[in-house]
PDB file of N, CA and C in Angstrom:
ATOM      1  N   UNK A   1     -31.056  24.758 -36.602  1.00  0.00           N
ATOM      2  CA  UNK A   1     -29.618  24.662 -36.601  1.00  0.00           C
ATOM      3  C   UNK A   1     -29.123  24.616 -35.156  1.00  0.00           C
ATOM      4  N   UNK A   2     -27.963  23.633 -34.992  1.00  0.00           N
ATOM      5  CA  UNK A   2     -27.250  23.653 -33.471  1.00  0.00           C
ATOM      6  C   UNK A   2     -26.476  24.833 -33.095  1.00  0.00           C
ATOM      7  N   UNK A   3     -25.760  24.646 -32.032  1.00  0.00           N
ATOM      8  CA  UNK A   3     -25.006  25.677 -32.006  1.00  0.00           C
ATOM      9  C   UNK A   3     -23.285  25.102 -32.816  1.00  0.00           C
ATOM     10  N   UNK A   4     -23.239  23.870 -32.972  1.00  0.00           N
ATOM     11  CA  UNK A   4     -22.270  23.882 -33.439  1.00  0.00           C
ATOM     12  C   UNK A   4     -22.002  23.635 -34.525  1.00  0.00           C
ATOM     13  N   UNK A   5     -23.190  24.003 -35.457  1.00  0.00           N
ATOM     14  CA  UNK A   5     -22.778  24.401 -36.648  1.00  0.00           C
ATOM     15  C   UNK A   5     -22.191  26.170 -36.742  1.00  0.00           C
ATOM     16  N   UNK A   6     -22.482  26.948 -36.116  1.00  0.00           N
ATOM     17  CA  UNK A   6     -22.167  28.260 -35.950  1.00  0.00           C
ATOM     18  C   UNK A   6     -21.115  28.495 -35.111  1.00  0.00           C
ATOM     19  N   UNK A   7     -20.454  27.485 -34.632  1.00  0.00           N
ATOM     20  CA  UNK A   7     -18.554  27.734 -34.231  1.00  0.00           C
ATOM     21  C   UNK A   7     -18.133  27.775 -35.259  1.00  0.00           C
ATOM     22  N   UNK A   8     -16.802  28.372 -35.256  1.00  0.00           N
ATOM     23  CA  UNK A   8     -16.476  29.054 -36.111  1.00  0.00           C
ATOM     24  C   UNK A   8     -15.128  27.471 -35.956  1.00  0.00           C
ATOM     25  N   UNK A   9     -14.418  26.851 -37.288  1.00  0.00           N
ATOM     26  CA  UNK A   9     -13.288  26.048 -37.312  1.00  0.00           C
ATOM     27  C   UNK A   9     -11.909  26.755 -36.540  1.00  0.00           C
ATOM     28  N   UNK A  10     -11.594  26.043 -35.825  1.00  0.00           N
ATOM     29  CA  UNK A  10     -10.370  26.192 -35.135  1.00  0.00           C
ATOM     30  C   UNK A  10      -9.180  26.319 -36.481  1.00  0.00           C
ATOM     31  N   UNK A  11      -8.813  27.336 -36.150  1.00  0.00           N
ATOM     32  CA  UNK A  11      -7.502  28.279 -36.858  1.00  0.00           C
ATOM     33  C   UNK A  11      -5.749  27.012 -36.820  1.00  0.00           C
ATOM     34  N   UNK A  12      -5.036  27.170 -37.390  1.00  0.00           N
ATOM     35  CA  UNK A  12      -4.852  26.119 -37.182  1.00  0.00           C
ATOM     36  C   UNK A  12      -3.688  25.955 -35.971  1.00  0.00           C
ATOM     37  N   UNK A  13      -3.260  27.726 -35.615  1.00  0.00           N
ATOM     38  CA  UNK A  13      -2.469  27.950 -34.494  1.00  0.00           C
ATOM     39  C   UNK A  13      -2.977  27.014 -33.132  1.00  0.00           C
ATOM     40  N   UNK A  14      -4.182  27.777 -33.216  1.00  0.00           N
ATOM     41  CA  UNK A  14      -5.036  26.525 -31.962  1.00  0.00           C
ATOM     42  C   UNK A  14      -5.087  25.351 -32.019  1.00  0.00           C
ATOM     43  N   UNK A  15      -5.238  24.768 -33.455  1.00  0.00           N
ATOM     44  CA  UNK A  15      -4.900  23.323 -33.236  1.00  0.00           C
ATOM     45  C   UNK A  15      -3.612  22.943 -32.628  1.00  0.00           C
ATOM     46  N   UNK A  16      -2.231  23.518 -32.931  1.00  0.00           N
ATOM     47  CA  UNK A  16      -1.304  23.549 -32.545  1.00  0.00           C
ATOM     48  C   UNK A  16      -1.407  23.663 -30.917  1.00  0.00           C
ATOM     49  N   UNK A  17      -1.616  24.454 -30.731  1.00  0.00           N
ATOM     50  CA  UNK A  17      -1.838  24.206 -29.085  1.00  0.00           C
ATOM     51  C   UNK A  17      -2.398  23.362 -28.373  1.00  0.00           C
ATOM     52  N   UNK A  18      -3.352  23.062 -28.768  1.00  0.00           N
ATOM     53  CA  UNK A  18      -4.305  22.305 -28.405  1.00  0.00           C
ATOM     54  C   UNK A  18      -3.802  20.876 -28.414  1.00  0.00           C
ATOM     55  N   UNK A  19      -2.795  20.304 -29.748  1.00  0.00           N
ATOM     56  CA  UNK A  19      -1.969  19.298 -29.818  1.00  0.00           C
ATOM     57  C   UNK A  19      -0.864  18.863 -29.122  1.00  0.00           C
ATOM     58  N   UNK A  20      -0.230  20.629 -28.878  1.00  0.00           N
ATOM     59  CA  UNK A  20       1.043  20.670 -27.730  1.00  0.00           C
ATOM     60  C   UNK A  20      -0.087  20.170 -25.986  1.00  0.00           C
ATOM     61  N   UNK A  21      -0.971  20.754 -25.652  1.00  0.00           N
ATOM     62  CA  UNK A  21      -1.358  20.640 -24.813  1.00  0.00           C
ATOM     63  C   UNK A  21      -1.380  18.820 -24.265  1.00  0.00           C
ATOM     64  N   UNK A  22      -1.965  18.091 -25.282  1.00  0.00           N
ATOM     65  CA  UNK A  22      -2.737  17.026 -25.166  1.00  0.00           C
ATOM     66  C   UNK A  22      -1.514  16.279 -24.998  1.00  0.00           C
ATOM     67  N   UNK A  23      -0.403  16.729 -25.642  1.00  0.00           N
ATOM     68  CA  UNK A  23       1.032  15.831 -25.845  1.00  0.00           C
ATOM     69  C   UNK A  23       1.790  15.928 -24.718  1.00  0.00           C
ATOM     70  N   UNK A  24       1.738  17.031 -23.719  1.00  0.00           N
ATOM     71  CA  UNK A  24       2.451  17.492 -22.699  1.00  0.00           C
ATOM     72  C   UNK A  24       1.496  16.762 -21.408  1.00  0.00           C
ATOM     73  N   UNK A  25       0.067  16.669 -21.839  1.00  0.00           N
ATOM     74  CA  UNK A  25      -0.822  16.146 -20.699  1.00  0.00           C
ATOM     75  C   UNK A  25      -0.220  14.323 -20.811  1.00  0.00           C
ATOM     76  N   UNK A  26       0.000  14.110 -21.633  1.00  0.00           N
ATOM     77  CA  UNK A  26       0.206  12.343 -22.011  1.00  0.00           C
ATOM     78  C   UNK A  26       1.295  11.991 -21.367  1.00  0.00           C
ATOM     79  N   UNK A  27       2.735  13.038 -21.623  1.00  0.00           N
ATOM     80  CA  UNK A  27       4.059  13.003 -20.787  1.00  0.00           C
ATOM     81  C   UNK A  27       3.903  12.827 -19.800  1.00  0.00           C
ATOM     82  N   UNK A  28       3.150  13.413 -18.853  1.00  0.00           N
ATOM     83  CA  UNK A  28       2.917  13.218 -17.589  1.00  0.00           C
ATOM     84  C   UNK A  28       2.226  12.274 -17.312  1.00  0.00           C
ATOM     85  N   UNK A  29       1.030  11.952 -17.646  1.00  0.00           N
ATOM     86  CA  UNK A  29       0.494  10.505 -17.503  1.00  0.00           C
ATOM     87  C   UNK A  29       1.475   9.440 -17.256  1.00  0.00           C
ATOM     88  N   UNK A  30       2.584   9.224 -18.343  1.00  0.00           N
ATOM     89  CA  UNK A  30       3.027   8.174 -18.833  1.00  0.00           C
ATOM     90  C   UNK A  30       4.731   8.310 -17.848  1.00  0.00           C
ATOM     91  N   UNK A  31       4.698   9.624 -17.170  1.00  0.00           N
ATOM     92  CA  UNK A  31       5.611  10.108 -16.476  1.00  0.00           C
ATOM     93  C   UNK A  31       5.024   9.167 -14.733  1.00  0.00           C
ATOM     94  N   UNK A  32       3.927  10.209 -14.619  1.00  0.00           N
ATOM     95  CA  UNK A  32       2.990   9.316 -13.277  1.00  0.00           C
ATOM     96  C   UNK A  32       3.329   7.768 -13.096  1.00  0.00           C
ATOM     97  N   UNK A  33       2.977   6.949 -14.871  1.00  0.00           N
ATOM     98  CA  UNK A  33       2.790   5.202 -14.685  1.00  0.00           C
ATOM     99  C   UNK A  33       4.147   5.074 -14.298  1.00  0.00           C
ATOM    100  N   UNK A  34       5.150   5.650 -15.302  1.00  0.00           N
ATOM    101  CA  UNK A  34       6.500   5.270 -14.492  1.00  0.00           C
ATOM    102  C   UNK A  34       6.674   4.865 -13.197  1.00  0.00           C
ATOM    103  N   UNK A  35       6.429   5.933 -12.468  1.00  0.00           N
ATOM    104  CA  UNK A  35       6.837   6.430 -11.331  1.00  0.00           C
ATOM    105  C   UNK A  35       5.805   5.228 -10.146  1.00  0.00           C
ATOM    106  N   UNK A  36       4.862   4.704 -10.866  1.00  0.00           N
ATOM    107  CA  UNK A  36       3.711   4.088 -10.167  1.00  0.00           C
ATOM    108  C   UNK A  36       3.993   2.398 -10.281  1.00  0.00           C
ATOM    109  N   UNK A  37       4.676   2.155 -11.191  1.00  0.00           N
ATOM    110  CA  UNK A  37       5.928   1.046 -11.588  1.00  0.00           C
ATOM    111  C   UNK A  37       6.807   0.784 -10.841  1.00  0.00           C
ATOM    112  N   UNK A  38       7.476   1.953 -10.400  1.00  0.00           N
ATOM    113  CA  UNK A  38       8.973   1.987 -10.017  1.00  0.00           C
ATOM    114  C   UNK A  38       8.374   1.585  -7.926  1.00  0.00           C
ATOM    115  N   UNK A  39       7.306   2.351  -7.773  1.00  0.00           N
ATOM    116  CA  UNK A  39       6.614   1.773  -6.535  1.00  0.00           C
ATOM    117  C   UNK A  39       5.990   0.303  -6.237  1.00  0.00           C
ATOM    118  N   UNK A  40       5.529  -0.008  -7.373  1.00  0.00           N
ATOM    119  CA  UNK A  40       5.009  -1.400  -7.370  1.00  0.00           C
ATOM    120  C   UNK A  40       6.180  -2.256  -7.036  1.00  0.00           C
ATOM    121  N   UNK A  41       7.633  -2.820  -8.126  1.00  0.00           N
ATOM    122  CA  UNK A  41       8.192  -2.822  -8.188  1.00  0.00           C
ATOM    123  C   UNK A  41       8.902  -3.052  -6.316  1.00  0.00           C
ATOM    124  N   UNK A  42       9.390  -1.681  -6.092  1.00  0.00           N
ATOM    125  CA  UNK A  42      10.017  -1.507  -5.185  1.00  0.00           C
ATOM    126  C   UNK A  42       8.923  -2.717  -3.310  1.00  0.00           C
ATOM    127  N   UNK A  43       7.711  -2.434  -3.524  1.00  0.00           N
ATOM    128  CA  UNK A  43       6.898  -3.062  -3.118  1.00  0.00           C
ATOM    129  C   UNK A  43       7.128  -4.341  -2.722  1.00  0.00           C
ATOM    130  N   UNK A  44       6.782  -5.030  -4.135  1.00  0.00           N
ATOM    131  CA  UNK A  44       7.011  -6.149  -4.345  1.00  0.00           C
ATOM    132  C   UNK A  44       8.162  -7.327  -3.517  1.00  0.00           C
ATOM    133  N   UNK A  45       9.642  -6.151  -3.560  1.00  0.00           N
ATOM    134  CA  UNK A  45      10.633  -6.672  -3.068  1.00  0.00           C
ATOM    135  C   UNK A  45      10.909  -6.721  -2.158  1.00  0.00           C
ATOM    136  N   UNK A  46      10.098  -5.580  -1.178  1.00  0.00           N
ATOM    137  CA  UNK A  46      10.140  -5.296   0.305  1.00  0.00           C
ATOM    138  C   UNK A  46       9.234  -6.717   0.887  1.00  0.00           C
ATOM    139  N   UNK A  47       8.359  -6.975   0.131  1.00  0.00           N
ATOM    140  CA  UNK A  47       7.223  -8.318   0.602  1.00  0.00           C
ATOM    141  C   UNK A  47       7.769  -9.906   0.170  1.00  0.00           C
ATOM    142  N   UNK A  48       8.854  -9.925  -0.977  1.00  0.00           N
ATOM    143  CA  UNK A  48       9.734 -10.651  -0.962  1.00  0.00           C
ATOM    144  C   UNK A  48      11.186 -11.055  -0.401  1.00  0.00           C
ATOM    145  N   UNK A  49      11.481  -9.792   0.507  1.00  0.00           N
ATOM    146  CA  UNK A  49      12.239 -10.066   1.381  1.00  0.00           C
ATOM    147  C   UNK A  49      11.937 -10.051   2.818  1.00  0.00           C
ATOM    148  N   UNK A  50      10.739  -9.905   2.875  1.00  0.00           N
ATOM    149  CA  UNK A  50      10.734 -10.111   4.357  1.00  0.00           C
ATOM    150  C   UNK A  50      10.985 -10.913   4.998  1.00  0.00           C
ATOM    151  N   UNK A  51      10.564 -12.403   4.825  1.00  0.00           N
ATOM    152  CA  UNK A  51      10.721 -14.042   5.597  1.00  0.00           C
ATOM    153  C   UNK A  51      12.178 -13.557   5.531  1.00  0.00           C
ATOM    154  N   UNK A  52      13.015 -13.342   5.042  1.00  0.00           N
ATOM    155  CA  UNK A  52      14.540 -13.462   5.041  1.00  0.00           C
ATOM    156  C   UNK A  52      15.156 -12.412   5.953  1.00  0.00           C
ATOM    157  N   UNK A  53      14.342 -11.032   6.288  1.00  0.00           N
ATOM    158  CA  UNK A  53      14.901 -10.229   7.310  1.00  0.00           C
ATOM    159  C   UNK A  53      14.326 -10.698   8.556  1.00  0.00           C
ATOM    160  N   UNK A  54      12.643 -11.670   8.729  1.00  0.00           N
ATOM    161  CA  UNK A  54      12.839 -11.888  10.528  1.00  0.00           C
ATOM    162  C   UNK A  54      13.409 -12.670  10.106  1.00  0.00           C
ATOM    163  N   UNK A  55      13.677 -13.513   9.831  1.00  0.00           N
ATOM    164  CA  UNK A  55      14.554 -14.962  10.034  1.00  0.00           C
ATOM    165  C   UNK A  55      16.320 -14.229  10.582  1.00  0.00           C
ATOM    166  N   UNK A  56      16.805 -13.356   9.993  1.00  0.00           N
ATOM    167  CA  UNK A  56      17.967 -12.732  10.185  1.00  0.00           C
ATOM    168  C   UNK A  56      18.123 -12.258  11.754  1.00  0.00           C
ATOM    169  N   UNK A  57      16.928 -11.423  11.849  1.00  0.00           N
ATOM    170  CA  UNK A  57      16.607 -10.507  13.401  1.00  0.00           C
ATOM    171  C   UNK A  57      16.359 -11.552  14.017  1.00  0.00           C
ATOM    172  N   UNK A  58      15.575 -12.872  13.760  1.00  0.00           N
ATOM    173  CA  UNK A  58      15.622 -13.931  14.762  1.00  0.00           C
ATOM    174  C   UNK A  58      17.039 -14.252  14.961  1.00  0.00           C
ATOM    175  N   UNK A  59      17.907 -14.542  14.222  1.00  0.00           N
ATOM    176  CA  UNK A  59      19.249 -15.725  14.567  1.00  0.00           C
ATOM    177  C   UNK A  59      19.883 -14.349  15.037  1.00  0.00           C
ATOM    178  N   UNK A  60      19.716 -12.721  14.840  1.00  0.00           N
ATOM    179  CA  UNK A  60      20.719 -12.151  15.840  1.00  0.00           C
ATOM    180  C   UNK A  60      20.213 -11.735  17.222  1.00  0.00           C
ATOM    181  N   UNK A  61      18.940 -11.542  17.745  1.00  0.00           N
ATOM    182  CA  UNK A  61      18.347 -11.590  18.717  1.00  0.00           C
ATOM    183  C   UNK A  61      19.198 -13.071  19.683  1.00  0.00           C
ATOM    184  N   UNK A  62      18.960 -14.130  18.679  1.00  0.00           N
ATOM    185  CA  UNK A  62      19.287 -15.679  19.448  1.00  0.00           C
ATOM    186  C   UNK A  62      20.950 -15.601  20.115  1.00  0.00           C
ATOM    187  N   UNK A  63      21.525 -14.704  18.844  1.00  0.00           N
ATOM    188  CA  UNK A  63      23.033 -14.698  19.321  1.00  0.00           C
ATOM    189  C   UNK A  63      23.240 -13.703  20.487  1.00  0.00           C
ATOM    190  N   UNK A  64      22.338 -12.560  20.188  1.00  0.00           N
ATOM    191  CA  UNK A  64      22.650 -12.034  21.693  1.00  0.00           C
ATOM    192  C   UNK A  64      22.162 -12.617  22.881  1.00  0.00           C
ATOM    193  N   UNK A  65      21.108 -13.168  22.568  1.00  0.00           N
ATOM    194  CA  UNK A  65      20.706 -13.905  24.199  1.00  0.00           C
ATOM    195  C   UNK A  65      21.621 -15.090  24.288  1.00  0.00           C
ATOM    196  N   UNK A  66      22.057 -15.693  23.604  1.00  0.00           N
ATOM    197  CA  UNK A  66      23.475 -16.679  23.705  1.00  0.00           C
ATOM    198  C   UNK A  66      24.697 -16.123  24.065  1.00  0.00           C
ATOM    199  N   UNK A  67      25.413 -14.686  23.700  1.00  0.00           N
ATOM    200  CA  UNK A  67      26.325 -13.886  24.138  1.00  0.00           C
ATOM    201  C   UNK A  67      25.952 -13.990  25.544  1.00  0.00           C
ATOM    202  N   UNK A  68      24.592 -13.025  26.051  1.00  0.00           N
ATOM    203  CA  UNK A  68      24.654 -12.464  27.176  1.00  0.00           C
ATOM    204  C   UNK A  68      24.194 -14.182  28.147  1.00  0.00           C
ATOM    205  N   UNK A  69      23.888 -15.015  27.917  1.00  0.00           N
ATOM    206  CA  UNK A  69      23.749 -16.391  28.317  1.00  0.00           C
ATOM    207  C   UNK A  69      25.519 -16.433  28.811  1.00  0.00           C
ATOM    208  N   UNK A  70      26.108 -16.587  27.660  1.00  0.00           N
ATOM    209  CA  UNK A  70      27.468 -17.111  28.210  1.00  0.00           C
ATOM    210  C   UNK A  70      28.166 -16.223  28.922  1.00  0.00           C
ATOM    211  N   UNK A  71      28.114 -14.795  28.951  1.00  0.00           N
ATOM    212  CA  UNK A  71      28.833 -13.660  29.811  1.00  0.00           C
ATOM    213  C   UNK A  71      28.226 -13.727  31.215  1.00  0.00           C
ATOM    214  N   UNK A  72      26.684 -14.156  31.379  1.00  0.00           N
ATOM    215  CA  UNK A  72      26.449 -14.107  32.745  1.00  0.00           C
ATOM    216  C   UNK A  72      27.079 -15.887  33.287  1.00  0.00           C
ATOM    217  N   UNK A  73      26.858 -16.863  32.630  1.00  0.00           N
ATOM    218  CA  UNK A  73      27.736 -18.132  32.950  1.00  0.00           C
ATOM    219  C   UNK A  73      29.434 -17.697  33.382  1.00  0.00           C
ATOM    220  N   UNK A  74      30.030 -16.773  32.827  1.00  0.00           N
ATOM    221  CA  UNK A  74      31.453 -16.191  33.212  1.00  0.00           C
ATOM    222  C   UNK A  74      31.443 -15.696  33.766  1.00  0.00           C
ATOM    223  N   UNK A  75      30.452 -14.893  34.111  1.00  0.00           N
ATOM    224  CA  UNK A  75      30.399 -14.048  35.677  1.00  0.00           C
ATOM    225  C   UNK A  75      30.685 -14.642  36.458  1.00  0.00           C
ATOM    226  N   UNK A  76      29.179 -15.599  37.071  1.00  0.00           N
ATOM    227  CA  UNK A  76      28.742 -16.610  37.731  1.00  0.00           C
ATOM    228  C   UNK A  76      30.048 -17.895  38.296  1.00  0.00           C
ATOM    229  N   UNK A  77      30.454 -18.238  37.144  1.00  0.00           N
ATOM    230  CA  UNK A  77      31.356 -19.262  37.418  1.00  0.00           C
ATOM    231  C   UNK A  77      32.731 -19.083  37.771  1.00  0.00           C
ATOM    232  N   UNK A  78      33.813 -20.217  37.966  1.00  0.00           N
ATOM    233  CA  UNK A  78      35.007 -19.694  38.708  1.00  0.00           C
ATOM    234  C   UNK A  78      36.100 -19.340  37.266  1.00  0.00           C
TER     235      UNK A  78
END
């Protein structure tokens, strides 16, 4: 004989727990994927907007060296 024929059947309080346990472990799992979604997600959009933020920092970089282009031409000139 094994030994698990000589356990004794789980009572059915323990099953109860044991069910709450497994159900509360799943919440969180499924709490985690959320949350692992909501990063992907967020990801995604940061790598889909990028070409569009240098392109932005390029044309305002360009405008300040065009500002400070034309303020030193006004210095300079009469």
């Amino acid at each position: 004989m094994s030994a698990a024929e000589f356990e004794e059947p789980l009572n059915v309080e323990q099953q109860l727990a044991q069910i709450a346990r497994a159900r509360e472990e799943t919440r969180k799992f499924i709490a985690e994927q959320h949350k692992l979604m909501a990063e992907a997600g967020k990801l995604d959009r940061d790598r889909l907007l990028a070409p569009f933020q240098i392109v932005v920092g390029s044309m305002a970089a360009g405008a300040a060296l065009f500002g400070a282009g034309a303020a030193f031409v006004k210095l300079l000139g009469p």
